[in-house]
N, C-alpha and C. Protein backbone atom coordinates (compact mmCIF):
# COMPACT_ATOMS: atom_id res chain seq x y z
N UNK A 1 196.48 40.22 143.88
CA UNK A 1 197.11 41.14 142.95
C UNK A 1 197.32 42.46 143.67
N UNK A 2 198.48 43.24 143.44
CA UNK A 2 198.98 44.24 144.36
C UNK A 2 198.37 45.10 143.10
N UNK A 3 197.35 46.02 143.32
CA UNK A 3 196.93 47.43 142.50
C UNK A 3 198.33 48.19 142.95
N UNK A 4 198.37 49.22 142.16
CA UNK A 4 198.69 50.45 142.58
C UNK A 4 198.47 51.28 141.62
N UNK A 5 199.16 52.86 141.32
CA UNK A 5 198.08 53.46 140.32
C UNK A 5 199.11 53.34 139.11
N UNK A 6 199.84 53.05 138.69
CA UNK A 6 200.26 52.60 137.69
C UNK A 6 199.65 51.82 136.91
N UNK A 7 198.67 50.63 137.77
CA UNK A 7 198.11 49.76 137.22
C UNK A 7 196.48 50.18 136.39
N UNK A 8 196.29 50.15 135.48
CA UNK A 8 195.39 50.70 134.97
C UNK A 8 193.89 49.61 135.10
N UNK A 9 192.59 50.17 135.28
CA UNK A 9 191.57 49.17 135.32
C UNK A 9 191.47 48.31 134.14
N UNK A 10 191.85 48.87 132.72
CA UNK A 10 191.76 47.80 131.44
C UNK A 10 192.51 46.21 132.03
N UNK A 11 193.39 46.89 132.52
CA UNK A 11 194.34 45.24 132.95
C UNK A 11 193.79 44.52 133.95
N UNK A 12 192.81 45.01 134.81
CA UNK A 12 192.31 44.03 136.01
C UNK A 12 190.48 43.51 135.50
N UNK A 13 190.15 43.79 134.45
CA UNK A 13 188.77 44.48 133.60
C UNK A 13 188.39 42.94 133.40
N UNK A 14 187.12 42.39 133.26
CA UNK A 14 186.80 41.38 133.29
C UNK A 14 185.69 41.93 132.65
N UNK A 15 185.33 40.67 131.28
CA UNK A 15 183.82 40.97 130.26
C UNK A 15 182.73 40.68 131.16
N UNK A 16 181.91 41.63 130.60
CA UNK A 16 180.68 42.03 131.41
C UNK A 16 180.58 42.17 133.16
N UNK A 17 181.89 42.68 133.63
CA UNK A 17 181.78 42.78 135.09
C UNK A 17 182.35 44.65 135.66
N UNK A 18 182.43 44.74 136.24
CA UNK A 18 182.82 46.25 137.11
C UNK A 18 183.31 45.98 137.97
N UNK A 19 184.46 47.39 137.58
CA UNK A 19 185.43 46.89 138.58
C UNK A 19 185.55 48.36 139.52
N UNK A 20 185.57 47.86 140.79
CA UNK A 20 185.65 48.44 141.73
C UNK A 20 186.82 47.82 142.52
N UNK A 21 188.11 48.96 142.81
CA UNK A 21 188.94 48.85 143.32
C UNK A 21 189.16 49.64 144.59
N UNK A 22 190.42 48.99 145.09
CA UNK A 22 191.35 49.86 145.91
C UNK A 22 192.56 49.68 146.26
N UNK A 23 193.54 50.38 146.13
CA UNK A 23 194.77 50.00 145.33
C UNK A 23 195.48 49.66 146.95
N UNK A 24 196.44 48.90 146.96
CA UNK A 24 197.37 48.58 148.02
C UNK A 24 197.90 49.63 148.99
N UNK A 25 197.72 49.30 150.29
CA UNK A 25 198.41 50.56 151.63
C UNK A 25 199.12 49.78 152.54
N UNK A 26 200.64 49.61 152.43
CA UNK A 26 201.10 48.26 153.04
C UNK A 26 201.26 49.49 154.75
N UNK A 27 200.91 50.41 154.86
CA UNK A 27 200.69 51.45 156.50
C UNK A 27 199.63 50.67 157.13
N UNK A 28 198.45 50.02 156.24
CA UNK A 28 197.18 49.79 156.87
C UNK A 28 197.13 48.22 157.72
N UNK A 29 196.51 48.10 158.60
CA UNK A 29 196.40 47.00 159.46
C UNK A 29 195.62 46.02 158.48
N UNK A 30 194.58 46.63 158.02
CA UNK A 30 193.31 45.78 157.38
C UNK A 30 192.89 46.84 155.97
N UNK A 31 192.67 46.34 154.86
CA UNK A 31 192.15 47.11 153.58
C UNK A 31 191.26 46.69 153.44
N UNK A 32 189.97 47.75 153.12
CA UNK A 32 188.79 46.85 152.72
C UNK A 32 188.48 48.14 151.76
N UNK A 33 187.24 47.75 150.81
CA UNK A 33 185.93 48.85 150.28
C UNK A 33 184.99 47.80 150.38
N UNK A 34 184.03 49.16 150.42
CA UNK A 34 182.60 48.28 150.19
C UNK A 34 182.12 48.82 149.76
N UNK A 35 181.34 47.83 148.76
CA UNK A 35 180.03 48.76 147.88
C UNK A 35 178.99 48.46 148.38
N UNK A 36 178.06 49.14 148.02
CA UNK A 36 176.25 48.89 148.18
C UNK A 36 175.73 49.07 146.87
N UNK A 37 175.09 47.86 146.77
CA UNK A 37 174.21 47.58 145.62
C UNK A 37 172.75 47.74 146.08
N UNK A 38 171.65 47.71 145.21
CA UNK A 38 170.19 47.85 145.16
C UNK A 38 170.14 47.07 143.29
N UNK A 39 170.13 46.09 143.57
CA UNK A 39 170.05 45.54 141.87
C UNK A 39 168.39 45.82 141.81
N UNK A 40 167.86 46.08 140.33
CA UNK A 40 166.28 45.59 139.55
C UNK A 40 165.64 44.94 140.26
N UNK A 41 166.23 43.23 141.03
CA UNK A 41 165.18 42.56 141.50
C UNK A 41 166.05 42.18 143.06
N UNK A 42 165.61 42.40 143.84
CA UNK A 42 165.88 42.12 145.72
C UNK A 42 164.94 41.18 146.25
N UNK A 43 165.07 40.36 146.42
CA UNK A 43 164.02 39.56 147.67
C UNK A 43 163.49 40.46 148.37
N UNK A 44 162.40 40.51 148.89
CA UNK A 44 161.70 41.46 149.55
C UNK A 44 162.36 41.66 151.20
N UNK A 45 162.70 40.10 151.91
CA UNK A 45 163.05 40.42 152.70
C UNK A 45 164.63 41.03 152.83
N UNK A 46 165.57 41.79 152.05
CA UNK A 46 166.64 42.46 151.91
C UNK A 46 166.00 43.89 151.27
N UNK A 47 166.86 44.69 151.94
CA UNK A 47 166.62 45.85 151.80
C UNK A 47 168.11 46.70 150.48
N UNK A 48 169.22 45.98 150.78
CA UNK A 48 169.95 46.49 150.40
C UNK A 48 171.00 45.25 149.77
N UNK A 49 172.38 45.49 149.53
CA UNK A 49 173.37 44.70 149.74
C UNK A 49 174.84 44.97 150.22
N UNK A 50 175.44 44.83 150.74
CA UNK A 50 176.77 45.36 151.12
C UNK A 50 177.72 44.16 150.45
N UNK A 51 178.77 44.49 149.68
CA UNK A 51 179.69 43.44 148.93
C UNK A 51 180.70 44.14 149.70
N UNK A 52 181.58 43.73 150.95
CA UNK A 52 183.41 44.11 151.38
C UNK A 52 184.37 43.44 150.89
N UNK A 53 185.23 43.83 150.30
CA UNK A 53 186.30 43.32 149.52
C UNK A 53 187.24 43.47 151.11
N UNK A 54 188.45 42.01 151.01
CA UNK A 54 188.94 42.50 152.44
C UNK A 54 190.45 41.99 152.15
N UNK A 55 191.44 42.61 152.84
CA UNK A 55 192.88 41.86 152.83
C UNK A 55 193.69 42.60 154.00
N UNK A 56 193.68 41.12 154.91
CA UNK A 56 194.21 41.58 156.33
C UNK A 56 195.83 40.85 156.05
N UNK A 57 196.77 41.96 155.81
CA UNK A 57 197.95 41.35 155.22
C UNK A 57 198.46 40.28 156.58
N UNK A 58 199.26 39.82 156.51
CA UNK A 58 200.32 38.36 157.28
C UNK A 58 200.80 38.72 158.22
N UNK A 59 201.85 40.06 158.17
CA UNK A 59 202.18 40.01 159.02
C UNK A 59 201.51 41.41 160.26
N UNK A 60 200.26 41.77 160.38
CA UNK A 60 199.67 42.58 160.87
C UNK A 60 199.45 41.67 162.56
N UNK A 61 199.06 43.19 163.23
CA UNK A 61 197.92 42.48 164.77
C UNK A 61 196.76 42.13 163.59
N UNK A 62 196.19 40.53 164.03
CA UNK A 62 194.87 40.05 163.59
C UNK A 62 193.82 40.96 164.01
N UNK A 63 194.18 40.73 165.62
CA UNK A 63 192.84 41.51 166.38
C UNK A 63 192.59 42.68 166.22
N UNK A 64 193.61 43.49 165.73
CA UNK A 64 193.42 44.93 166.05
C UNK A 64 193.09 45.28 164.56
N UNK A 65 193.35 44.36 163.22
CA UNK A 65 192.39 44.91 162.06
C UNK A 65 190.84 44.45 162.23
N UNK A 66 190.74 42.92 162.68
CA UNK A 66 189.80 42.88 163.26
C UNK A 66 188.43 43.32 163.40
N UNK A 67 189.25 44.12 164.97
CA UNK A 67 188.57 45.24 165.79
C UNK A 67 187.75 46.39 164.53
N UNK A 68 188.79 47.04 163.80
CA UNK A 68 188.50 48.21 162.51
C UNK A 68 187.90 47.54 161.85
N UNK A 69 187.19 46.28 161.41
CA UNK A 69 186.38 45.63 160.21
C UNK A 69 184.93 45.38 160.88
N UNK A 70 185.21 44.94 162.23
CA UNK A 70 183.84 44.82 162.71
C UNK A 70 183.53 46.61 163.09
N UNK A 71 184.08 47.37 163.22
CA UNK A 71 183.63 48.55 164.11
C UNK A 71 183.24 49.33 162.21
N UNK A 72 183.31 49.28 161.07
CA UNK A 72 182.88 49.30 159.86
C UNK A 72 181.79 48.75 159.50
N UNK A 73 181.33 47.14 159.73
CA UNK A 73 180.57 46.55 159.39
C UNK A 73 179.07 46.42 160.11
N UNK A 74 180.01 47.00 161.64
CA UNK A 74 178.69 47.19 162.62
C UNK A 74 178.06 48.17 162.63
N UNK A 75 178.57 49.58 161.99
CA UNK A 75 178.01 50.86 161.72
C UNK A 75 176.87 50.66 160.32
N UNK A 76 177.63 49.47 159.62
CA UNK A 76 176.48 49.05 158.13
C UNK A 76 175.39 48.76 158.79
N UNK A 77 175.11 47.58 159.45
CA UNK A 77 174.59 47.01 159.99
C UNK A 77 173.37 47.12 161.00
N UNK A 78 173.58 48.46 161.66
CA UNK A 78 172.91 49.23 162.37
C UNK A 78 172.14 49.73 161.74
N UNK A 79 172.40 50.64 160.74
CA UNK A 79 172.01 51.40 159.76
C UNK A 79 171.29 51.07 158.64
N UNK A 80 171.48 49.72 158.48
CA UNK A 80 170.81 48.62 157.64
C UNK A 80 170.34 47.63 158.23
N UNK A 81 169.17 47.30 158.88
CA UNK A 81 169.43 45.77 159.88
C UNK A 81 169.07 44.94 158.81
N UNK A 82 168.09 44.87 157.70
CA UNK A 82 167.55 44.28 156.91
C UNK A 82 168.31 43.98 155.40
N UNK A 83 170.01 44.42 155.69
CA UNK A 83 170.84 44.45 155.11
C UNK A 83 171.34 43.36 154.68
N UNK A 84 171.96 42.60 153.30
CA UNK A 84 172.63 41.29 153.36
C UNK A 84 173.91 41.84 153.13
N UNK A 85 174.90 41.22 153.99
CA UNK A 85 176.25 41.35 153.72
C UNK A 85 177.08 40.42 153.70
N UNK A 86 177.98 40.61 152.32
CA UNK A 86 178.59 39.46 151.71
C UNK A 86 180.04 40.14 152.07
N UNK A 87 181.22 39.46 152.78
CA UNK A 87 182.16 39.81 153.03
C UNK A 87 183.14 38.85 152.45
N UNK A 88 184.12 39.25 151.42
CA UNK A 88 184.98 38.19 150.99
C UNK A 88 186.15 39.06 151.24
N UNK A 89 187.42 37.82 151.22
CA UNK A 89 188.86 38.29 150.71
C UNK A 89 189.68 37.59 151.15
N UNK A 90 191.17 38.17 151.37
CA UNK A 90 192.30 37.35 152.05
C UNK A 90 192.18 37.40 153.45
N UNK A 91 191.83 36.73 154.56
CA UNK A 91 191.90 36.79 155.63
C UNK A 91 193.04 36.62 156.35
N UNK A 92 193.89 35.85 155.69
CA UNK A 92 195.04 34.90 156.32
C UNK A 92 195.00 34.62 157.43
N UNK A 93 195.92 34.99 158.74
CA UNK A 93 195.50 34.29 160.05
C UNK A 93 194.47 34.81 160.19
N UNK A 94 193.15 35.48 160.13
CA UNK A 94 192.04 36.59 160.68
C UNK A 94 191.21 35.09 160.51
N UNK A 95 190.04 35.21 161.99
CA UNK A 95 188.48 34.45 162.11
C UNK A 95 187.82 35.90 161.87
N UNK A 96 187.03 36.40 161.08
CA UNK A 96 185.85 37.43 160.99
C UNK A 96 184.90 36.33 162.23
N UNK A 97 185.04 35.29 162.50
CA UNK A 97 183.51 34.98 163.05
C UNK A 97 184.27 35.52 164.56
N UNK A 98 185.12 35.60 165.01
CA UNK A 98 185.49 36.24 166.46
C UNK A 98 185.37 37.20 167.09
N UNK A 99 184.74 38.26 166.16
CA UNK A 99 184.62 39.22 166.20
C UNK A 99 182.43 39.55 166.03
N UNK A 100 182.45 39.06 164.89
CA UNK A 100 181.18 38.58 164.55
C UNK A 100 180.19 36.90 163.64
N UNK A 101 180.41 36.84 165.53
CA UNK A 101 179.65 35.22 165.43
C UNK A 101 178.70 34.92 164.37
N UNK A 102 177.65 36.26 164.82
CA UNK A 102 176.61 35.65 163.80
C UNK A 102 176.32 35.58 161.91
N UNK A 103 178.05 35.65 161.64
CA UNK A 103 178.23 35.86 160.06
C UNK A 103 178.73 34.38 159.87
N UNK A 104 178.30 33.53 158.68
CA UNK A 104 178.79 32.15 158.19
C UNK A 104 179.86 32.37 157.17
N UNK A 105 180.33 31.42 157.18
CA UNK A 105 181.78 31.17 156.29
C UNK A 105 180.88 30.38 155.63
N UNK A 106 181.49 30.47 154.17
CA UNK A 106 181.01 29.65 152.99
C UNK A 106 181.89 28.62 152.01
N UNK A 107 183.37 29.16 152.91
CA UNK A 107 184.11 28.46 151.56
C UNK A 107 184.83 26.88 152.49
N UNK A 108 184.99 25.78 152.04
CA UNK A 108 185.45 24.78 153.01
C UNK A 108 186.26 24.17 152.04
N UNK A 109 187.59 24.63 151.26
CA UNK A 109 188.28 24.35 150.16
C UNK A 109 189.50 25.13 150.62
N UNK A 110 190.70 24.75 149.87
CA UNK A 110 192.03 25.11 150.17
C UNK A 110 191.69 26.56 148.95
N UNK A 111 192.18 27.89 149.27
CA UNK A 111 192.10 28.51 148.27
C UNK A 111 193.56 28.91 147.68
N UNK A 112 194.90 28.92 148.32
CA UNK A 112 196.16 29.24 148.04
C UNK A 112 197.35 28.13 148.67
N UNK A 113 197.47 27.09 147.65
CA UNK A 113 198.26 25.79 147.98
C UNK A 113 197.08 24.88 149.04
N UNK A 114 197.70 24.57 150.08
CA UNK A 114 197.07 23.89 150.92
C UNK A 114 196.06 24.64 151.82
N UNK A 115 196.48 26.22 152.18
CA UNK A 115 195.60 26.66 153.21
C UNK A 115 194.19 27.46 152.63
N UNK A 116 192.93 27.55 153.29
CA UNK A 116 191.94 28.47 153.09
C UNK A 116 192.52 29.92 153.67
N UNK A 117 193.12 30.17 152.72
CA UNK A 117 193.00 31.85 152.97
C UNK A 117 191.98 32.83 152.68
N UNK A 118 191.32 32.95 151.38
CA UNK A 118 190.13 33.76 150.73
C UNK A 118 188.87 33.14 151.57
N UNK A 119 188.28 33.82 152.32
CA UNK A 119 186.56 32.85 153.08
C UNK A 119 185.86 33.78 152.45
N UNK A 120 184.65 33.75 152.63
CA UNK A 120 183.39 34.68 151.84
C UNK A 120 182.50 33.85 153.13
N UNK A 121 182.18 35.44 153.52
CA UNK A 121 181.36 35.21 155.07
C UNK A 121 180.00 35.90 154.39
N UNK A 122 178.73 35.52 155.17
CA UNK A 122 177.58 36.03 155.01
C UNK A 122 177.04 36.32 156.20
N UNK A 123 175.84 37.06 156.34
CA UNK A 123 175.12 37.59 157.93
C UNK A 123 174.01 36.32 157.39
N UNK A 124 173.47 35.45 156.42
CA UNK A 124 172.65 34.97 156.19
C UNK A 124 173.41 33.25 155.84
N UNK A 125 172.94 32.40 156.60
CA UNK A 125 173.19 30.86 156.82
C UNK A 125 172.74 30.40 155.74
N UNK A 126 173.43 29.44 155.22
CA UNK A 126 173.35 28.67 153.66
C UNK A 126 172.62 29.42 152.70
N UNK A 127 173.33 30.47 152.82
CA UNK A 127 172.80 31.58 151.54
C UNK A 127 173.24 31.19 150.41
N UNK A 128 174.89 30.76 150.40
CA UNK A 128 175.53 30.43 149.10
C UNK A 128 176.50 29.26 149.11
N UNK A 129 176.66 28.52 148.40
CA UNK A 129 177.74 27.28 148.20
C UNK A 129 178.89 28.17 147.81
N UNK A 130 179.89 27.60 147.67
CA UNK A 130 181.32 28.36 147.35
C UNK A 130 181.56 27.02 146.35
N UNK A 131 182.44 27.71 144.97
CA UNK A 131 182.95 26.76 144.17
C UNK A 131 184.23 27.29 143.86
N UNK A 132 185.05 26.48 143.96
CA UNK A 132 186.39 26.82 143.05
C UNK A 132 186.61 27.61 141.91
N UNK A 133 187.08 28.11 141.67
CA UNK A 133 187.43 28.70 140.42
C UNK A 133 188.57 28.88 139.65
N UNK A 134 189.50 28.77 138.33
CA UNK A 134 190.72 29.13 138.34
C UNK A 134 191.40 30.01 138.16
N UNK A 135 193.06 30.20 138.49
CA UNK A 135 193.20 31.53 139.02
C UNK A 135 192.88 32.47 138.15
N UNK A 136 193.32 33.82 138.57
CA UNK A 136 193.30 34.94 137.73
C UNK A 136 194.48 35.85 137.33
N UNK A 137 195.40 35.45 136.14
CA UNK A 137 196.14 36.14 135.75
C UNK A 137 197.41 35.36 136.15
N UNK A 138 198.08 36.00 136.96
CA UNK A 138 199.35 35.58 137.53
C UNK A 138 199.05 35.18 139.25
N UNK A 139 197.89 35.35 139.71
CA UNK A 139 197.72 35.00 141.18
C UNK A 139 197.83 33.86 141.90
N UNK A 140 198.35 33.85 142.40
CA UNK A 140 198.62 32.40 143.36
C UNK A 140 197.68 31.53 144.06
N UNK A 141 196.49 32.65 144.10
CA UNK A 141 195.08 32.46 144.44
C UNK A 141 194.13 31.82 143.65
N UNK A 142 193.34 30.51 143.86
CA UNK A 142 192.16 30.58 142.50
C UNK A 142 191.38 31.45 143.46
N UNK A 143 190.47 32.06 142.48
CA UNK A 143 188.75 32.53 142.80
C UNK A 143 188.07 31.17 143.20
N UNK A 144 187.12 32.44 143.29
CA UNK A 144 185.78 31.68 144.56
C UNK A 144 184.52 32.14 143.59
N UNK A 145 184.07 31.69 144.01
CA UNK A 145 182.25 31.62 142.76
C UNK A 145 181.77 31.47 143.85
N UNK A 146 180.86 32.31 144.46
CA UNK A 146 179.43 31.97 145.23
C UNK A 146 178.27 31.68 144.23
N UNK A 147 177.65 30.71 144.34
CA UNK A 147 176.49 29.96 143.63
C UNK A 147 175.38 30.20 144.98
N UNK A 148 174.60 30.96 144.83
CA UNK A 148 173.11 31.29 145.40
C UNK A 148 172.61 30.42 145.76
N UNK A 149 172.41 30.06 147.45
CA UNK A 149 171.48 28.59 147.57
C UNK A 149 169.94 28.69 148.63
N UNK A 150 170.21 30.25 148.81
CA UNK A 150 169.04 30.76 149.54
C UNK A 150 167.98 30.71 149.01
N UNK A 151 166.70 30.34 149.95
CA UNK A 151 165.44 30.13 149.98
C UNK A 151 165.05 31.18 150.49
N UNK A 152 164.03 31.87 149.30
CA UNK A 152 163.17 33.28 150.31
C UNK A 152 162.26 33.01 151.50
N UNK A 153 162.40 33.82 151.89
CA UNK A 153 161.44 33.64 153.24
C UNK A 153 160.05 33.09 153.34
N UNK A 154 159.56 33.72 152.13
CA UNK A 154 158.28 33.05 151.85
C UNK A 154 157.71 31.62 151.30
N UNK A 155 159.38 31.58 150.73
CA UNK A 155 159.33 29.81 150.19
C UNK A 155 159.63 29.05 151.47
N UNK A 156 160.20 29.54 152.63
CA UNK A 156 160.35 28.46 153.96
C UNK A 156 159.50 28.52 154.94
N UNK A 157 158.37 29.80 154.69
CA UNK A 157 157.48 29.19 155.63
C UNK A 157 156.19 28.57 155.41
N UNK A 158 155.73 27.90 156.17
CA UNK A 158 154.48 27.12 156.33
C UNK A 158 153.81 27.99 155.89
N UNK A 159 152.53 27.09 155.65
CA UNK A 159 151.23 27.44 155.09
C UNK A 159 150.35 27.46 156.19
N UNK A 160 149.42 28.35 156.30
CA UNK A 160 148.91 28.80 157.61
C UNK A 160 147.55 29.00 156.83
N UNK A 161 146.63 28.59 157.74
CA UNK A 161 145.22 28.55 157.28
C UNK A 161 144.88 29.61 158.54
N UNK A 162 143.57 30.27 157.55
CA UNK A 162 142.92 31.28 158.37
C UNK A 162 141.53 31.26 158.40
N UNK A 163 140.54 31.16 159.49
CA UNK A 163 138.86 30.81 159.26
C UNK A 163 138.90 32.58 159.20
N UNK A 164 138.12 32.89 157.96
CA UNK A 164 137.58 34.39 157.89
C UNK A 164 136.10 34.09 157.55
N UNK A 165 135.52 34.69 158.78
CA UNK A 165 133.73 34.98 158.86
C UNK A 165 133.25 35.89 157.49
N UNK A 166 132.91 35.49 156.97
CA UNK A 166 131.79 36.33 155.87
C UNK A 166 130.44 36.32 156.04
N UNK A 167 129.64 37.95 155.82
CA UNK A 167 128.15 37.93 155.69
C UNK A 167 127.62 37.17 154.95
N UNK A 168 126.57 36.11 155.44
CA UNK A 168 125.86 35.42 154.52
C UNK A 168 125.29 36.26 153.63
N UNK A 169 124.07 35.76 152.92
CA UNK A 169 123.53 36.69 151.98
C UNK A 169 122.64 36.89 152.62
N UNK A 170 122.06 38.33 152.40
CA UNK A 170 121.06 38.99 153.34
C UNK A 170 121.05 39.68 154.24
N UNK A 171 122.30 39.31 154.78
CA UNK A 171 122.46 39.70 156.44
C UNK A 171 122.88 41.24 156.15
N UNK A 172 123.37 42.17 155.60
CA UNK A 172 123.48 43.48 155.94
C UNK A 172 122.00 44.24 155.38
N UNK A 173 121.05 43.52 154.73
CA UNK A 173 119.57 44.18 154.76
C UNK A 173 119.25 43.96 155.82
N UNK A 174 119.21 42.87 157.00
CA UNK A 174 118.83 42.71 158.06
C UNK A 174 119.17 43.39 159.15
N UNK A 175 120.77 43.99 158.81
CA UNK A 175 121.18 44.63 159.88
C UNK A 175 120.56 46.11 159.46
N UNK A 176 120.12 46.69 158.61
CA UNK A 176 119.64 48.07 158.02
C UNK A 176 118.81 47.91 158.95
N UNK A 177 117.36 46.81 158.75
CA UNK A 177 116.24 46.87 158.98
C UNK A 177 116.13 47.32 160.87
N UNK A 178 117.34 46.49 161.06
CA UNK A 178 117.26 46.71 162.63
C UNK A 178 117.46 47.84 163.27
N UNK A 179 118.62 48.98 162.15
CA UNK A 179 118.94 49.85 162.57
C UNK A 179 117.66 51.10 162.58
N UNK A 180 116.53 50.54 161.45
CA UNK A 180 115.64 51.06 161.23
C UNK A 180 114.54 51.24 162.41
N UNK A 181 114.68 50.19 162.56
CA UNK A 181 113.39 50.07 163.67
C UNK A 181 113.76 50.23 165.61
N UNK A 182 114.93 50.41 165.57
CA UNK A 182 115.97 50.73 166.63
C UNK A 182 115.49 51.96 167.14
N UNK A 183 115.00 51.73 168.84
CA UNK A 183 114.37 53.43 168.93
C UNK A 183 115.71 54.36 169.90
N UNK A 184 116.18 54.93 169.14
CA UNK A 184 117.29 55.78 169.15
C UNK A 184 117.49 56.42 170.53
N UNK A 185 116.05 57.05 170.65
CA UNK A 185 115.81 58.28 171.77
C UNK A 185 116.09 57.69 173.36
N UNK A 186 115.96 56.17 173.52
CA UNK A 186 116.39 55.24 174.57
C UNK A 186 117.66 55.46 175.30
N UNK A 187 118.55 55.82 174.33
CA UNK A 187 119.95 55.99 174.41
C UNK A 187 120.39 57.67 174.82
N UNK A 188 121.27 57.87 175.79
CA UNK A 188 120.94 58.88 175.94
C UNK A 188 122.74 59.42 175.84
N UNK A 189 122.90 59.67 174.36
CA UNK A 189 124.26 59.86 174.15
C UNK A 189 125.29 61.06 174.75
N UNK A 190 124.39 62.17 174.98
CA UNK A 190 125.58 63.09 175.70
C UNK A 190 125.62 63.21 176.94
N UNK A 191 124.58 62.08 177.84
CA UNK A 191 125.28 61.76 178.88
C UNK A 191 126.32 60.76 179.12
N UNK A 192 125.98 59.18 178.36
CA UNK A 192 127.34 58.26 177.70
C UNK A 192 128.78 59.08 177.91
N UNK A 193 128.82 60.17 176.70
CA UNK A 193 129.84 60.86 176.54
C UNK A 193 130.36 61.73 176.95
N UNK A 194 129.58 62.55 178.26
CA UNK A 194 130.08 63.06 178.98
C UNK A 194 130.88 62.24 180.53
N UNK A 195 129.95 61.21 180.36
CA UNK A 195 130.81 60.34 181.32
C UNK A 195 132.09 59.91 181.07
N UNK A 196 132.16 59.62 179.78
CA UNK A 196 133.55 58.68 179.20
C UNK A 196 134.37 59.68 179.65
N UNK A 197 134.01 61.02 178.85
CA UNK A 197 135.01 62.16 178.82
C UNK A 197 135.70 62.44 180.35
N UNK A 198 134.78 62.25 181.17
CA UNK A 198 135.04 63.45 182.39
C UNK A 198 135.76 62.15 182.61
């Protein structure tokens, strides 16, 4: 859908969702926004979230919007290492993984006629399934539904046993008693400590 400001948010407005836009720049190589979320409840191991909305129009240089999406995403990234980032949109000819390998594609479905144009990339491997969805409005596009398929960290790792020594019973009266009867004056501490020191 081509925003522009004519177009008002009531018309793009979806129940119970927010809308965060950015209206069409046919000057630009690559359009993106991104938000950052911090929802109520985070997996512990995420610190944050980054959602990029993206549309690298058809007839652009691939590489050279590219270039401007990773040199954006890598400044997040830095700045966030513990960051999850969910990158969706129109890619058309664009690989995001060419730029940055270590992000997964999620969607393996035709999204506009025959070709996958819309991908939804993650920095995190089988984080989410991708489902179809139908279109929206007048778009030529269906939606994409990410369905959550990540396992927290703590649910994938092993169980690790640990031997921890505990005082039997008794044993710290015993250690008193010793300290009691311990002849102190044997020890000859500010020479010890003048040695360590010097």
């Amino acid at each position: 859908m081509w925003l522009t400001d004519r177009v008002p948010d009531a018309a793009i407005q979806l129940d119970g969702l927010t809308v965060f836009r950015a209206n069409r720049n046919a000057a630009l190589c690559v359009e993106f926004v991104t938000v950052r979320c911090r929802p109520f409840y985070l997996l512990r191991e995420f610190t944050t979230i980054f959602i990029v909305g993206v549309y690298i129009p058809p007839s652009v240089n691939a590489k050279e919007a590219l270039y401007e999406l990773y040199g954006a995403i890598s400044e997040l990234q830095n700045a966030h290492p513990d960051g999850l980032f969910i990158i969706a949109g129109d890619f058309n000819h664009a690989n995001l993984k060419s730029v940055l390998p270590k992000f997964h594609q999620h969607v393996d479905f035709a999204t506009r006629g025959v070709n996958e144009l819309d991908l939804d990339y993650t920095n995190i491997p089988s984080a989410y399934c991708a489902e179809p969805r139908p279109h929206l409005s007048y778009s030529d596009h269906i939606s994409v539904m990410l369905i959550p398929a990540y396992r927290q960290l703590i649910r994938r790792s092993k169980l690790v046993l640990k031997l921890v020594k505990t005082w039997p019973e008794g044993a710290m009266s015993a250690l008193q008693d010793c300290f009691e009867c311990t002849d102190w004056d044997m020890f000859d501490l500010e020479e010890y400590t003048s040695s360590v020191t010097s």
